[in-house]
PDB file of N, CA and C in Angstrom:
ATOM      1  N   UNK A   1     -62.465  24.389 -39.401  1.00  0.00           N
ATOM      2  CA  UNK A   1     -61.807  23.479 -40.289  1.00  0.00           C
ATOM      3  C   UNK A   1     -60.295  23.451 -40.025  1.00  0.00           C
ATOM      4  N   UNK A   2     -59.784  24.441 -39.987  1.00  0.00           N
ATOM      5  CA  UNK A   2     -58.498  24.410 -39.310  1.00  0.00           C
ATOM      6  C   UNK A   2     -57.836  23.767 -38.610  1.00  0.00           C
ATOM      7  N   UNK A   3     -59.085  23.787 -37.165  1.00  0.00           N
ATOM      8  CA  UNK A   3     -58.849  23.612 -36.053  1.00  0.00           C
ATOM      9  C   UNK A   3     -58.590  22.173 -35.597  1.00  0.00           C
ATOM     10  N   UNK A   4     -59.748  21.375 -36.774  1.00  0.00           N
ATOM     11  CA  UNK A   4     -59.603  19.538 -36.524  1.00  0.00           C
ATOM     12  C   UNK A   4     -58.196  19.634 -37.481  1.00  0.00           C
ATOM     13  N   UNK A   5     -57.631  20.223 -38.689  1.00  0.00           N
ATOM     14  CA  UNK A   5     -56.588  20.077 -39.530  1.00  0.00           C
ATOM     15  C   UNK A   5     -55.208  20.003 -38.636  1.00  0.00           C
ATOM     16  N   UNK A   6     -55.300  20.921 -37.282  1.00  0.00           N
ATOM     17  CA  UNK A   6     -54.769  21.022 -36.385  1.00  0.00           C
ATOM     18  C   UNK A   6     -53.991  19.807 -35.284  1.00  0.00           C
ATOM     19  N   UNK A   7     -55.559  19.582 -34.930  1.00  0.00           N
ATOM     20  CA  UNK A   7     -55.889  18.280 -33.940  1.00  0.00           C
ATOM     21  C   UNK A   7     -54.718  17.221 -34.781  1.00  0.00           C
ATOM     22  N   UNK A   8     -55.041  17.169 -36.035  1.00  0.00           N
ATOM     23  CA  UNK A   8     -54.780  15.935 -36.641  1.00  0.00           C
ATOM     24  C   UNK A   8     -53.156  15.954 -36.556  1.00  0.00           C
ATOM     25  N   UNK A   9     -52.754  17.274 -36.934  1.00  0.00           N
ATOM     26  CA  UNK A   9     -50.866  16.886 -37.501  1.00  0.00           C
ATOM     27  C   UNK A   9     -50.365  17.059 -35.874  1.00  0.00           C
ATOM     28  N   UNK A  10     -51.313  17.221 -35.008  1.00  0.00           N
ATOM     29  CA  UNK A  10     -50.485  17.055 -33.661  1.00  0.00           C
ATOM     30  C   UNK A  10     -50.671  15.775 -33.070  1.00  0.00           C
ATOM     31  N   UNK A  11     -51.804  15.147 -33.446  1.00  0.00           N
ATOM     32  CA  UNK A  11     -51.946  13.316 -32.888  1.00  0.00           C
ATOM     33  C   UNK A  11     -50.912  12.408 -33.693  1.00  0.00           C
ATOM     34  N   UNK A  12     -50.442  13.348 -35.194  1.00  0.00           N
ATOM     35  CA  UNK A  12     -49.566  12.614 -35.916  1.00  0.00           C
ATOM     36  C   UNK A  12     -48.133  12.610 -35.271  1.00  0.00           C
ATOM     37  N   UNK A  13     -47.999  14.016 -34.928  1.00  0.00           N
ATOM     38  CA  UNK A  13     -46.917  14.179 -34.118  1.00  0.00           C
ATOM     39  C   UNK A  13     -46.451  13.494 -32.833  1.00  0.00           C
ATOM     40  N   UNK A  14     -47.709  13.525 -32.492  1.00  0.00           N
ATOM     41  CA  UNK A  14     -47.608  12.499 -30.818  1.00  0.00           C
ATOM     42  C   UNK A  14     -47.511  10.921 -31.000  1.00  0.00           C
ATOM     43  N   UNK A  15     -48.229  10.628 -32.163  1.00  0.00           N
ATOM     44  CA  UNK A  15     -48.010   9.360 -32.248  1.00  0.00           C
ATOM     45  C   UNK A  15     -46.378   8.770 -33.055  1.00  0.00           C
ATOM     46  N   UNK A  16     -45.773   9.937 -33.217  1.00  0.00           N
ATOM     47  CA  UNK A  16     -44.795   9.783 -33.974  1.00  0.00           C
ATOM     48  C   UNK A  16     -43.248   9.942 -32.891  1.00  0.00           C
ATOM     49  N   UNK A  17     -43.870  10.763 -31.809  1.00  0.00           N
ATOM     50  CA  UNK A  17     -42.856  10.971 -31.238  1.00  0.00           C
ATOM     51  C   UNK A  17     -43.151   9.595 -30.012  1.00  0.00           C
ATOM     52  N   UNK A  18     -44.136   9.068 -29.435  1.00  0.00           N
ATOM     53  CA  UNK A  18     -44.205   7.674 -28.978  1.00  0.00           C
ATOM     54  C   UNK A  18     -43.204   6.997 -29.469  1.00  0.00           C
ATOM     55  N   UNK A  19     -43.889   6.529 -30.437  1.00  0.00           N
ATOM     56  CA  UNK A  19     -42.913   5.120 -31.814  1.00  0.00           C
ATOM     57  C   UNK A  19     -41.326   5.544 -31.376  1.00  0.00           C
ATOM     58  N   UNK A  20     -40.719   7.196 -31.629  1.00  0.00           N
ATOM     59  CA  UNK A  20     -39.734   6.994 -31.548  1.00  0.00           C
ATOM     60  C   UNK A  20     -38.671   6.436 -30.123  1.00  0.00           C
ATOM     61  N   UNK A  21     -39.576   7.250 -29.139  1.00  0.00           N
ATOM     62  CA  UNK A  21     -39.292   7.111 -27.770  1.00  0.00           C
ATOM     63  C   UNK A  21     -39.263   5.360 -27.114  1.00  0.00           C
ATOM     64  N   UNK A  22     -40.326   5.145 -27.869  1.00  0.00           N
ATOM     65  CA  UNK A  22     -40.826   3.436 -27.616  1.00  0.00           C
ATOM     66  C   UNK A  22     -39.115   2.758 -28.602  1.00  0.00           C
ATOM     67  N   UNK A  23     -38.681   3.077 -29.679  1.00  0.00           N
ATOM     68  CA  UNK A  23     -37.563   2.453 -30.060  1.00  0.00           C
ATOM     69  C   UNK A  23     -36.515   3.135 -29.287  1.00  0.00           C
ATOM     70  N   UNK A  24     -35.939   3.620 -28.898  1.00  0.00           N
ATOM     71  CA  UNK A  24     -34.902   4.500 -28.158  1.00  0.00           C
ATOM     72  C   UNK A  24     -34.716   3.452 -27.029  1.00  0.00           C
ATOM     73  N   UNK A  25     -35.953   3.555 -26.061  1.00  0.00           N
ATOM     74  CA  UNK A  25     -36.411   2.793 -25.031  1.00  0.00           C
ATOM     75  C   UNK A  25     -35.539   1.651 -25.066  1.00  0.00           C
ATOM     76  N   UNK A  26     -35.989   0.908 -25.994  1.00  0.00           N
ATOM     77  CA  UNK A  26     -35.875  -0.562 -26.477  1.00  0.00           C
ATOM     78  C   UNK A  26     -34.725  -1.298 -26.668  1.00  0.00           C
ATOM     79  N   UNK A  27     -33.894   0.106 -27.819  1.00  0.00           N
ATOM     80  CA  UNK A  27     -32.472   0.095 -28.050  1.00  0.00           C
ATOM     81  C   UNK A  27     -31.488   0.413 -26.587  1.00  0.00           C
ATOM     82  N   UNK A  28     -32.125   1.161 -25.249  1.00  0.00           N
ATOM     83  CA  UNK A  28     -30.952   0.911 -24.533  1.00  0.00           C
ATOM     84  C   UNK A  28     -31.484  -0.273 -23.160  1.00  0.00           C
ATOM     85  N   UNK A  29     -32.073  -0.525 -24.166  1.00  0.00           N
ATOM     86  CA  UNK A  29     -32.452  -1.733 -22.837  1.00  0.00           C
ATOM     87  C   UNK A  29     -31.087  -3.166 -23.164  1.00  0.00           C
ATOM     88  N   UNK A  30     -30.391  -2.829 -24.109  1.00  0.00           N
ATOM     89  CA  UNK A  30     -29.602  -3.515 -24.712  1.00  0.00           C
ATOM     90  C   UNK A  30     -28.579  -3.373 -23.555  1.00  0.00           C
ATOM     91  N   UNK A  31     -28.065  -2.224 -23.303  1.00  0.00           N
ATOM     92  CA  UNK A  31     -27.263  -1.564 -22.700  1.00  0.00           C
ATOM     93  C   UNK A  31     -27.036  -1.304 -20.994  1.00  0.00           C
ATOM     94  N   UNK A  32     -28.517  -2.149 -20.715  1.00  0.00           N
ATOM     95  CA  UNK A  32     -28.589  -1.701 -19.205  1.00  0.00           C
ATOM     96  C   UNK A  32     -27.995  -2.515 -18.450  1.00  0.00           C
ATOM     97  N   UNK A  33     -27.156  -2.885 -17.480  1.00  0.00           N
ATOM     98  CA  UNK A  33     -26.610  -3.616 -17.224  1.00  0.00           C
ATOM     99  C   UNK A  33     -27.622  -4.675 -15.653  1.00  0.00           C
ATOM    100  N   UNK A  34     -27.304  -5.939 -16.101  1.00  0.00           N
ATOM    101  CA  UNK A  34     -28.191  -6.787 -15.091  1.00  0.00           C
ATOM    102  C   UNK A  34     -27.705  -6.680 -13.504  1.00  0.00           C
ATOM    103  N   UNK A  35     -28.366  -6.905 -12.885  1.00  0.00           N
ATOM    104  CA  UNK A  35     -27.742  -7.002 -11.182  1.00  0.00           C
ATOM    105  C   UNK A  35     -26.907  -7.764 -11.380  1.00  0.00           C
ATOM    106  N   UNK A  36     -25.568  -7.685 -10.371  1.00  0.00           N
ATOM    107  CA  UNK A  36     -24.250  -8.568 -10.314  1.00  0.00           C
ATOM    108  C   UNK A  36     -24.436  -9.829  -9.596  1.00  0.00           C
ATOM    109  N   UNK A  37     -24.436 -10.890 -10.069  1.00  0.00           N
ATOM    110  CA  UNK A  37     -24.271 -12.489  -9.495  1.00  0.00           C
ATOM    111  C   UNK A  37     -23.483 -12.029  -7.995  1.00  0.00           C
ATOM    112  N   UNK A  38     -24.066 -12.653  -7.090  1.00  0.00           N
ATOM    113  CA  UNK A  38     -23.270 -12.582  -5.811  1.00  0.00           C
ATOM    114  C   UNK A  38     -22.361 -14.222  -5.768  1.00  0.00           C
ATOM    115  N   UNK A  39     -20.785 -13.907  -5.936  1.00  0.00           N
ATOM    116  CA  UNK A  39     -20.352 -15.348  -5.623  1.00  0.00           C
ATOM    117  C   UNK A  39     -20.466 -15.523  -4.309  1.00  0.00           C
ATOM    118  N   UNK A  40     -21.233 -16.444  -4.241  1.00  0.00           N
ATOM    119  CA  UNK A  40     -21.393 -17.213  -2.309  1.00  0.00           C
ATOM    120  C   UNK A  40     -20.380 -17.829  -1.901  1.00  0.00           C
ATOM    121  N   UNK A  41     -19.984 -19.048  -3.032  1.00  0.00           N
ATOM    122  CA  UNK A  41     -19.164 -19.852  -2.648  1.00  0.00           C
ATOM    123  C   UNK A  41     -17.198 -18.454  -2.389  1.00  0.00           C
ATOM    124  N   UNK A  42     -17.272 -17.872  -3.151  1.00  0.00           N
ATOM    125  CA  UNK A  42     -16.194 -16.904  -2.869  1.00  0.00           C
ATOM    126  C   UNK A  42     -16.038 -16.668  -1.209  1.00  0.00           C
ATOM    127  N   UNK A  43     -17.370 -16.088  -1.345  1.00  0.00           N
ATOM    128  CA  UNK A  43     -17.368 -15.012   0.110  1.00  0.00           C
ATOM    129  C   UNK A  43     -17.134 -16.271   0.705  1.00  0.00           C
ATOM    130  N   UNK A  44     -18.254 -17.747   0.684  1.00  0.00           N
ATOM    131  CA  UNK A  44     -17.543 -18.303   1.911  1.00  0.00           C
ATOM    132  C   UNK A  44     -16.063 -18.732   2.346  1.00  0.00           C
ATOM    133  N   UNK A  45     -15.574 -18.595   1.071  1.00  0.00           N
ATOM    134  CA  UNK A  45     -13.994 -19.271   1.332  1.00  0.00           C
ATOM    135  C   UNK A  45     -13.412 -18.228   2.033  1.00  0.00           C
ATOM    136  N   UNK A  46     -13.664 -16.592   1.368  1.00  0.00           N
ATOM    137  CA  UNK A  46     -13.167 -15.203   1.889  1.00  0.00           C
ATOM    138  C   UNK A  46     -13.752 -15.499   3.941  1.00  0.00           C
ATOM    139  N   UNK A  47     -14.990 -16.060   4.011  1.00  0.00           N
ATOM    140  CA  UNK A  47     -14.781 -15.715   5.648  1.00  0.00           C
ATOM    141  C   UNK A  47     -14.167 -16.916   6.326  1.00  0.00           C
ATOM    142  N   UNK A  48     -13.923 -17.923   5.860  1.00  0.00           N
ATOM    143  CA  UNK A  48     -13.374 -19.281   6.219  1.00  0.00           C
ATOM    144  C   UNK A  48     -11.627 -19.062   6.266  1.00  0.00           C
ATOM    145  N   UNK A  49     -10.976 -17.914   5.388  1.00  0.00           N
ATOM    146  CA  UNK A  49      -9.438 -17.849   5.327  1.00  0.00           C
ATOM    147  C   UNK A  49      -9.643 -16.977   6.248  1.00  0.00           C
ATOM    148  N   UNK A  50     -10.699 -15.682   6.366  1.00  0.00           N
ATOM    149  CA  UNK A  50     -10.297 -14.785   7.612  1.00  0.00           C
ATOM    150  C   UNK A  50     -10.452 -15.480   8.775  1.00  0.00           C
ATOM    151  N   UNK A  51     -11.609 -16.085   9.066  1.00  0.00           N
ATOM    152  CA  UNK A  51     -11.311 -16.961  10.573  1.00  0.00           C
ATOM    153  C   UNK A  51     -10.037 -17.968  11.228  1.00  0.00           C
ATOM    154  N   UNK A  52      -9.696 -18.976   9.919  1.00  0.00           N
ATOM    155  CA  UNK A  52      -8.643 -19.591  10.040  1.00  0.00           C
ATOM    156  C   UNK A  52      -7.295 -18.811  10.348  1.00  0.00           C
ATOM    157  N   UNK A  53      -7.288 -17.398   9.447  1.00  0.00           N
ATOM    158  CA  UNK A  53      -5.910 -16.905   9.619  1.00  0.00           C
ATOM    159  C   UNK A  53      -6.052 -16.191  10.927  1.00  0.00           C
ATOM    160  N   UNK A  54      -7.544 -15.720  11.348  1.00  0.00           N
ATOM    161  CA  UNK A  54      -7.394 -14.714  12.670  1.00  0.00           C
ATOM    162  C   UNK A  54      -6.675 -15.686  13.835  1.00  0.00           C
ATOM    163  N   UNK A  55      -7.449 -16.935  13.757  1.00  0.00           N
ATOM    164  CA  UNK A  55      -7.415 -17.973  14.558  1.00  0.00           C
ATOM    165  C   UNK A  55      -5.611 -18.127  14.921  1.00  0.00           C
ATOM    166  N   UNK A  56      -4.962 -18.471  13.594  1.00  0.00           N
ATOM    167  CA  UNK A  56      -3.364 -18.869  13.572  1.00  0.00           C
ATOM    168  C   UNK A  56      -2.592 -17.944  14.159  1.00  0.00           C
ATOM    169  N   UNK A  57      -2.978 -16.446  14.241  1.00  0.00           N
ATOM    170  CA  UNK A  57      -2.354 -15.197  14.500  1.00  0.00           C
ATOM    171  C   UNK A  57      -2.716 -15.345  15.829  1.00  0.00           C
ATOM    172  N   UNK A  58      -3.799 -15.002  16.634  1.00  0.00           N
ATOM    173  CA  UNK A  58      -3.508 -15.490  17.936  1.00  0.00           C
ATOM    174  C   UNK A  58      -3.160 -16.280  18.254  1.00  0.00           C
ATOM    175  N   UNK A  59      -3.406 -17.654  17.907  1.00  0.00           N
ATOM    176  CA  UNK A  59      -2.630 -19.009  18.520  1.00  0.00           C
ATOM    177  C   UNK A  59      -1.126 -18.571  18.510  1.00  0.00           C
ATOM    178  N   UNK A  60      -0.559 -18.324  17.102  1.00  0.00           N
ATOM    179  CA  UNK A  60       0.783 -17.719  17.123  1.00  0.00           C
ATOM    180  C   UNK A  60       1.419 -16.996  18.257  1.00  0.00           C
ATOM    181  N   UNK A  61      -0.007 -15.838  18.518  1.00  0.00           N
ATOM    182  CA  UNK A  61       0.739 -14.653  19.537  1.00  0.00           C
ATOM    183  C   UNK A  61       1.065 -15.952  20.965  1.00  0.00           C
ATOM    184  N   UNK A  62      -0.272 -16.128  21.340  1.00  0.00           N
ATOM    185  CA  UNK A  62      -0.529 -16.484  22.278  1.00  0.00           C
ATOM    186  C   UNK A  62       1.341 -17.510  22.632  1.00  0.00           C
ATOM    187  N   UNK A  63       1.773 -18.221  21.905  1.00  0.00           N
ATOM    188  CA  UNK A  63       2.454 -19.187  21.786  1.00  0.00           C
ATOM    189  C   UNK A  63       4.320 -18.287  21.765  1.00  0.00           C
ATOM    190  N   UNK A  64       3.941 -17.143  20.952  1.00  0.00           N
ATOM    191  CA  UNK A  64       4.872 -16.143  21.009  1.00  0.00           C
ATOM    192  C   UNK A  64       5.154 -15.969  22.580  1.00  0.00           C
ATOM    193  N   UNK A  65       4.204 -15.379  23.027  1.00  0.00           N
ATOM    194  CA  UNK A  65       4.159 -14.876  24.399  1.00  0.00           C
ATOM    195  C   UNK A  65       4.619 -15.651  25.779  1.00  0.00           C
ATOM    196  N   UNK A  66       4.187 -16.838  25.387  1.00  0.00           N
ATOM    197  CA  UNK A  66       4.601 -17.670  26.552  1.00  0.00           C
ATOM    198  C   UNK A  66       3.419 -18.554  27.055  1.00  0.00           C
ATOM    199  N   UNK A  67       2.011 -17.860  26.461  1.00  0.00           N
ATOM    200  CA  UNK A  67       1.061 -18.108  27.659  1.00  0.00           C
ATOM    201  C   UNK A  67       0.679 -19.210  27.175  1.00  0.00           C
ATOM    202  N   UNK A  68       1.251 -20.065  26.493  1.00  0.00           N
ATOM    203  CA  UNK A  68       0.843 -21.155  25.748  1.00  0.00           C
ATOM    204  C   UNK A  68       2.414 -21.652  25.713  1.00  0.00           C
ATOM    205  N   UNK A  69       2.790 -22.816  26.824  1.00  0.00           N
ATOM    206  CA  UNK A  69       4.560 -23.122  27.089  1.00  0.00           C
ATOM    207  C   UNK A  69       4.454 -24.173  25.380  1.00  0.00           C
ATOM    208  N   UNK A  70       5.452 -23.833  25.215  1.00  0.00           N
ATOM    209  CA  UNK A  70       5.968 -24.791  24.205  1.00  0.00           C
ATOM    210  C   UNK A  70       7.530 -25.296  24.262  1.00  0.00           C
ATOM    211  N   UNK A  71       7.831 -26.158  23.375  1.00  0.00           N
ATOM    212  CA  UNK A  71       9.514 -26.878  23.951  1.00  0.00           C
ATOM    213  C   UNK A  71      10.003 -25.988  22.917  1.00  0.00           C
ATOM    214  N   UNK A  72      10.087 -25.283  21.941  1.00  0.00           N
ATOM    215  CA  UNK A  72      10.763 -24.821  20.912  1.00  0.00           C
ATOM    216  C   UNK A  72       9.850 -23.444  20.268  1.00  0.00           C
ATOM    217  N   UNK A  73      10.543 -22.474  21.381  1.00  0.00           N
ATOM    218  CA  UNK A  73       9.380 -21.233  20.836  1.00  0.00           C
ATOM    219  C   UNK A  73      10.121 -20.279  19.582  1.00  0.00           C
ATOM    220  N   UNK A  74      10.661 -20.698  18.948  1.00  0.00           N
ATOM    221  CA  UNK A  74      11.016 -20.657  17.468  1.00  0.00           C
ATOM    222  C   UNK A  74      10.508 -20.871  16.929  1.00  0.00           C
ATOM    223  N   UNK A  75       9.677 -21.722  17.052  1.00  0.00           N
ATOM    224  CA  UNK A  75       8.740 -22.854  16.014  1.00  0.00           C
ATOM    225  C   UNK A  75       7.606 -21.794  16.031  1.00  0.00           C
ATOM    226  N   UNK A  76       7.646 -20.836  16.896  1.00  0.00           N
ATOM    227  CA  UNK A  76       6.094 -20.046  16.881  1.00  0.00           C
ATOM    228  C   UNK A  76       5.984 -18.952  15.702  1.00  0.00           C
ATOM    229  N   UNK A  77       7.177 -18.575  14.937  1.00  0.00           N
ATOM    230  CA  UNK A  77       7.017 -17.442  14.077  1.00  0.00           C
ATOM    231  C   UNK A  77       6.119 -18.028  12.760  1.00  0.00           C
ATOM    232  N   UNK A  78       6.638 -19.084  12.588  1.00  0.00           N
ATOM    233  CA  UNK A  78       5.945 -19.646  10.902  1.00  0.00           C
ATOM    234  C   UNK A  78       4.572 -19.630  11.487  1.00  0.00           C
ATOM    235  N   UNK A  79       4.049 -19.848  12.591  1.00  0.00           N
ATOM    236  CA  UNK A  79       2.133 -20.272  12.882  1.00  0.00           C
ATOM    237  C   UNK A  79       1.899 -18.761  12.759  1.00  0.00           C
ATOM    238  N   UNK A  80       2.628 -17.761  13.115  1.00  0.00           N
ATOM    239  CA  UNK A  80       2.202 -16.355  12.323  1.00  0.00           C
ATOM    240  C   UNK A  80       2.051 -15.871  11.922  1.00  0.00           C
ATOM    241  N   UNK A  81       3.450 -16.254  10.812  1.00  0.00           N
ATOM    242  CA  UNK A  81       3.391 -15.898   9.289  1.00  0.00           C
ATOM    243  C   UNK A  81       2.669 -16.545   8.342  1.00  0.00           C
ATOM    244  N   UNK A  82       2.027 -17.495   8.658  1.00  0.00           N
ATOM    245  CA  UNK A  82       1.496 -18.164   7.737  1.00  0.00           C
ATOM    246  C   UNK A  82      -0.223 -17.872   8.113  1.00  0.00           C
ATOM    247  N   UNK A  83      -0.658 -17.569   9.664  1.00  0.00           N
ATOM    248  CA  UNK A  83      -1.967 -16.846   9.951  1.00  0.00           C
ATOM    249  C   UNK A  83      -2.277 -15.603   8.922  1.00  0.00           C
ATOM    250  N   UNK A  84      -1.254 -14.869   9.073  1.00  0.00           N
ATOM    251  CA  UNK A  84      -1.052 -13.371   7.774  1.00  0.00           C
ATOM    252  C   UNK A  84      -1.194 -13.864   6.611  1.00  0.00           C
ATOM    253  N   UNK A  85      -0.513 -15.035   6.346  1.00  0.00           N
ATOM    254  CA  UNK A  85      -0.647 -15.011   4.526  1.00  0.00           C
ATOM    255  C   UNK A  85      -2.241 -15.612   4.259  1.00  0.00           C
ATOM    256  N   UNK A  86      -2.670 -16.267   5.705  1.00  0.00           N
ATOM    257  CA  UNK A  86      -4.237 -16.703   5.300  1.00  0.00           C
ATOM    258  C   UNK A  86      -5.350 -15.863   5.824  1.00  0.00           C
ATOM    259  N   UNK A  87      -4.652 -14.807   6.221  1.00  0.00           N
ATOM    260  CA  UNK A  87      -5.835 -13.995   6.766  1.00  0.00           C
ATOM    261  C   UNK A  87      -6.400 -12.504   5.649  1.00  0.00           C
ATOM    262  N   UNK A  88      -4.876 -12.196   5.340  1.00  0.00           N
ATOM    263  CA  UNK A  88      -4.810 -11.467   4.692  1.00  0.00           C
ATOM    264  C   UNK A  88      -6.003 -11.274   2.817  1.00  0.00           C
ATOM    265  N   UNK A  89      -5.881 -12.499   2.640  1.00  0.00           N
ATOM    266  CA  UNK A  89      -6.712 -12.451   1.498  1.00  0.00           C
ATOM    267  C   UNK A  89      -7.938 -12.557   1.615  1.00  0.00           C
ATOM    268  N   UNK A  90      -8.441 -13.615   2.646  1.00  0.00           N
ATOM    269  CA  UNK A  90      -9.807 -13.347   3.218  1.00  0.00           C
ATOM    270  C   UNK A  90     -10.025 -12.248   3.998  1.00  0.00           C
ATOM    271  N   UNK A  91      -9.357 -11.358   4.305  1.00  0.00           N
ATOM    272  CA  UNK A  91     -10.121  -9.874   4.818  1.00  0.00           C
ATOM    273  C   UNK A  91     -10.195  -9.247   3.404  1.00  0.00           C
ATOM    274  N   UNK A  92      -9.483  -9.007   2.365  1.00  0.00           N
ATOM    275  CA  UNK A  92      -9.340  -8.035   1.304  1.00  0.00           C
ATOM    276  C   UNK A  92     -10.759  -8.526   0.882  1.00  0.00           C
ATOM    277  N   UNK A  93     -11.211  -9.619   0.445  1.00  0.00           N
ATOM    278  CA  UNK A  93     -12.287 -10.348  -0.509  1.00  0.00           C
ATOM    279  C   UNK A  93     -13.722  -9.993   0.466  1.00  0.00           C
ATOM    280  N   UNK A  94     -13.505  -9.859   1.717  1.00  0.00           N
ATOM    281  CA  UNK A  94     -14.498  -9.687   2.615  1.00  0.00           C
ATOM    282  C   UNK A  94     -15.304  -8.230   2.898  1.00  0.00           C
ATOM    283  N   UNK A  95     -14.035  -7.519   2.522  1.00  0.00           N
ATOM    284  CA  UNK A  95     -13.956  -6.086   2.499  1.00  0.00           C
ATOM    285  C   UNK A  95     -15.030  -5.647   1.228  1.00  0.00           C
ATOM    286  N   UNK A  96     -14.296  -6.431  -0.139  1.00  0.00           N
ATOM    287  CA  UNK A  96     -14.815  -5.896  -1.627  1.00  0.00           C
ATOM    288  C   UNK A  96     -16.362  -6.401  -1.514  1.00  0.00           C
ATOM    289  N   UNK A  97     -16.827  -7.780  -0.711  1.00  0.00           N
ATOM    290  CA  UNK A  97     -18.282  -8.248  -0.731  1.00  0.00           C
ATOM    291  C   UNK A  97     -19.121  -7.686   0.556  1.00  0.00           C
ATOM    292  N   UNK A  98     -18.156  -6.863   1.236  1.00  0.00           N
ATOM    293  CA  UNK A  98     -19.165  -5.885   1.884  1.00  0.00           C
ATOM    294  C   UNK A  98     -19.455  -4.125   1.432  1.00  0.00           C
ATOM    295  N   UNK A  99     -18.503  -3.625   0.845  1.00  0.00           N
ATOM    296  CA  UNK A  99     -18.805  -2.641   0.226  1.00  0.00           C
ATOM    297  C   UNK A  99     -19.300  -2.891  -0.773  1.00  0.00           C
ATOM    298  N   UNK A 100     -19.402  -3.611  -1.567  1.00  0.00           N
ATOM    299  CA  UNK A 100     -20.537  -4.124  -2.838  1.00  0.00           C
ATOM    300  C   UNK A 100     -21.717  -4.141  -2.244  1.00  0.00           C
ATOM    301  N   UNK A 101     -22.069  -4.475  -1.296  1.00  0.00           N
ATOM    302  CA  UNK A 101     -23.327  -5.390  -0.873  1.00  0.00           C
ATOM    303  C   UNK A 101     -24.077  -3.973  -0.263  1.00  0.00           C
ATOM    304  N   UNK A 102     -22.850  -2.835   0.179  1.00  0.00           N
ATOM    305  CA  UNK A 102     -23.333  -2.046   0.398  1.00  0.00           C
ATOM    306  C   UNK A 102     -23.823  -0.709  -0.236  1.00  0.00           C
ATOM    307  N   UNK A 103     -23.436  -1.063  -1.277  1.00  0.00           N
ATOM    308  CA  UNK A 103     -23.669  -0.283  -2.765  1.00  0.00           C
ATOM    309  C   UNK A 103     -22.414   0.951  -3.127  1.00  0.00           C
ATOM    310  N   UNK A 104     -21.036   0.971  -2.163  1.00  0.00           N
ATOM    311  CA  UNK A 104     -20.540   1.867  -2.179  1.00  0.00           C
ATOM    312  C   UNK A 104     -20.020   1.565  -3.773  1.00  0.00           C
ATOM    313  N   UNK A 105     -19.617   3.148  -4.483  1.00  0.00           N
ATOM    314  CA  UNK A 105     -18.927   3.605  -5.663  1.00  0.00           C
ATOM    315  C   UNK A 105     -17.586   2.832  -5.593  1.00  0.00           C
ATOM    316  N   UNK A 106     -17.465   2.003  -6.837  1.00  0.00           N
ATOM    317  CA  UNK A 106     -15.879   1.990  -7.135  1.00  0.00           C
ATOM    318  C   UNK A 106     -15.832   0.178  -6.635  1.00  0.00           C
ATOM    319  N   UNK A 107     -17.201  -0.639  -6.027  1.00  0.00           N
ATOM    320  CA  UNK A 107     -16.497  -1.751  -5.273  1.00  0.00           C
ATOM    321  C   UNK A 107     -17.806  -2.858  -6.125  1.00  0.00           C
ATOM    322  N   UNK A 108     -17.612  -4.280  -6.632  1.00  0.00           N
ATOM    323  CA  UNK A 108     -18.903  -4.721  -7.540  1.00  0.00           C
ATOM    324  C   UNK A 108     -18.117  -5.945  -7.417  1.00  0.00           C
ATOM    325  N   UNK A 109     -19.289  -6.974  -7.300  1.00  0.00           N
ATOM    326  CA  UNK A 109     -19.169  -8.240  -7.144  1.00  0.00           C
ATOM    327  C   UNK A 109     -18.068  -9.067  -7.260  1.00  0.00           C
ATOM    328  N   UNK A 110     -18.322  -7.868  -9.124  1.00  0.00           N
ATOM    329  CA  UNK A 110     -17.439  -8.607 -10.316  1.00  0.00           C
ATOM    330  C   UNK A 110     -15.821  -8.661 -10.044  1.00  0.00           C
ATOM    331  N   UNK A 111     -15.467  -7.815  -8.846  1.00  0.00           N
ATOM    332  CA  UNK A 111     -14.165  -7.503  -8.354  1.00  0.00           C
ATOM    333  C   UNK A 111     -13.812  -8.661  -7.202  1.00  0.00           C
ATOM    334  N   UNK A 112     -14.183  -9.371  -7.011  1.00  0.00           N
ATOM    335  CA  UNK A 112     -13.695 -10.769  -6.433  1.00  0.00           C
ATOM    336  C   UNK A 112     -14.356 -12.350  -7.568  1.00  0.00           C
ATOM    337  N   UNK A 113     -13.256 -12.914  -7.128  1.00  0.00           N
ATOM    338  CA  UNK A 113     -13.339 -13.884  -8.486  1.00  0.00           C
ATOM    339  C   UNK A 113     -14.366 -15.155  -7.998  1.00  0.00           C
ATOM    340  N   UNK A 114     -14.568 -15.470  -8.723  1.00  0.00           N
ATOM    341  CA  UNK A 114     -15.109 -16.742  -8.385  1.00  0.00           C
ATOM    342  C   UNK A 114     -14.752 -18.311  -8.979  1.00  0.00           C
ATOM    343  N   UNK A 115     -15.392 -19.195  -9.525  1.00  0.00           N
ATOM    344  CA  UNK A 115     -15.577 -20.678  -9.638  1.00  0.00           C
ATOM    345  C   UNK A 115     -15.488 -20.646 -10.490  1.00  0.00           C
ATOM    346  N   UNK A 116     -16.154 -19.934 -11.690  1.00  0.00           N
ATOM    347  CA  UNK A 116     -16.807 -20.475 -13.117  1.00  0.00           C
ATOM    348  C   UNK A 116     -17.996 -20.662 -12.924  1.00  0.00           C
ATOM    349  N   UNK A 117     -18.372 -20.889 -11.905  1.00  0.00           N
ATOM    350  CA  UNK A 117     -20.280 -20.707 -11.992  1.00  0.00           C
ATOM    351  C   UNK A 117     -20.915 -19.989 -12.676  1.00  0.00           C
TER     352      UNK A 117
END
């Protein structure tokens, strides 16, 4: 007699500690955070400024150098400086959507901007 008296306050117990586990559960599902939106349109602009600016920086050098004659090789510093100011942001943005992508600590989608999409 005991023994089913037994059975019983421990199925009560089990069914009691379920229920609670099952709400716990539930309550941090609130909390879990969803996979990060990948901005596409970002990254593509991020590899479209790095190509364009890689592009301007050699043309620049190249034009610096000679091996490309020009009438006014003065004129060659701004196609440089201005390769840097467009290269520069598309490597940083390229950088953050490949260490994201690669799951490293510290680097998330959400750290390059996007559209409003």
């Amino acid at each position: 007699m005991g023994g089913a008296a037994e059975s019983d306050r421990l199925k009560v117990c089990s069914d009691q500690t379920r229920k609670w586990r099952e709400s716990i559960q539930s309550e941090w599902k609130e909390f879990k955070k969803s996979p990060p939106k990948v901005p596409y349109k970002a990254i593509v602009l991020a590899v479209f400024l790095f190509l364009v600016g890689s592009l301007l920086i050699m043309f620049g050098a190249l034009l610096l150098s000679g091996t490309i004659e020009v009438e006014h090789p003065d004129r060659t510093i701004p196609v440089i400086i201005i390769g840097i100011l467009v290269f520069l942001p598309g490597f940083y943005h390229l950088r953050i959507a490949y260490y994201a992508a690669k799951g490293y600590r510290g680097y998330s989608y959400d750290d390059i901007p996007d559209f409003g999409d």
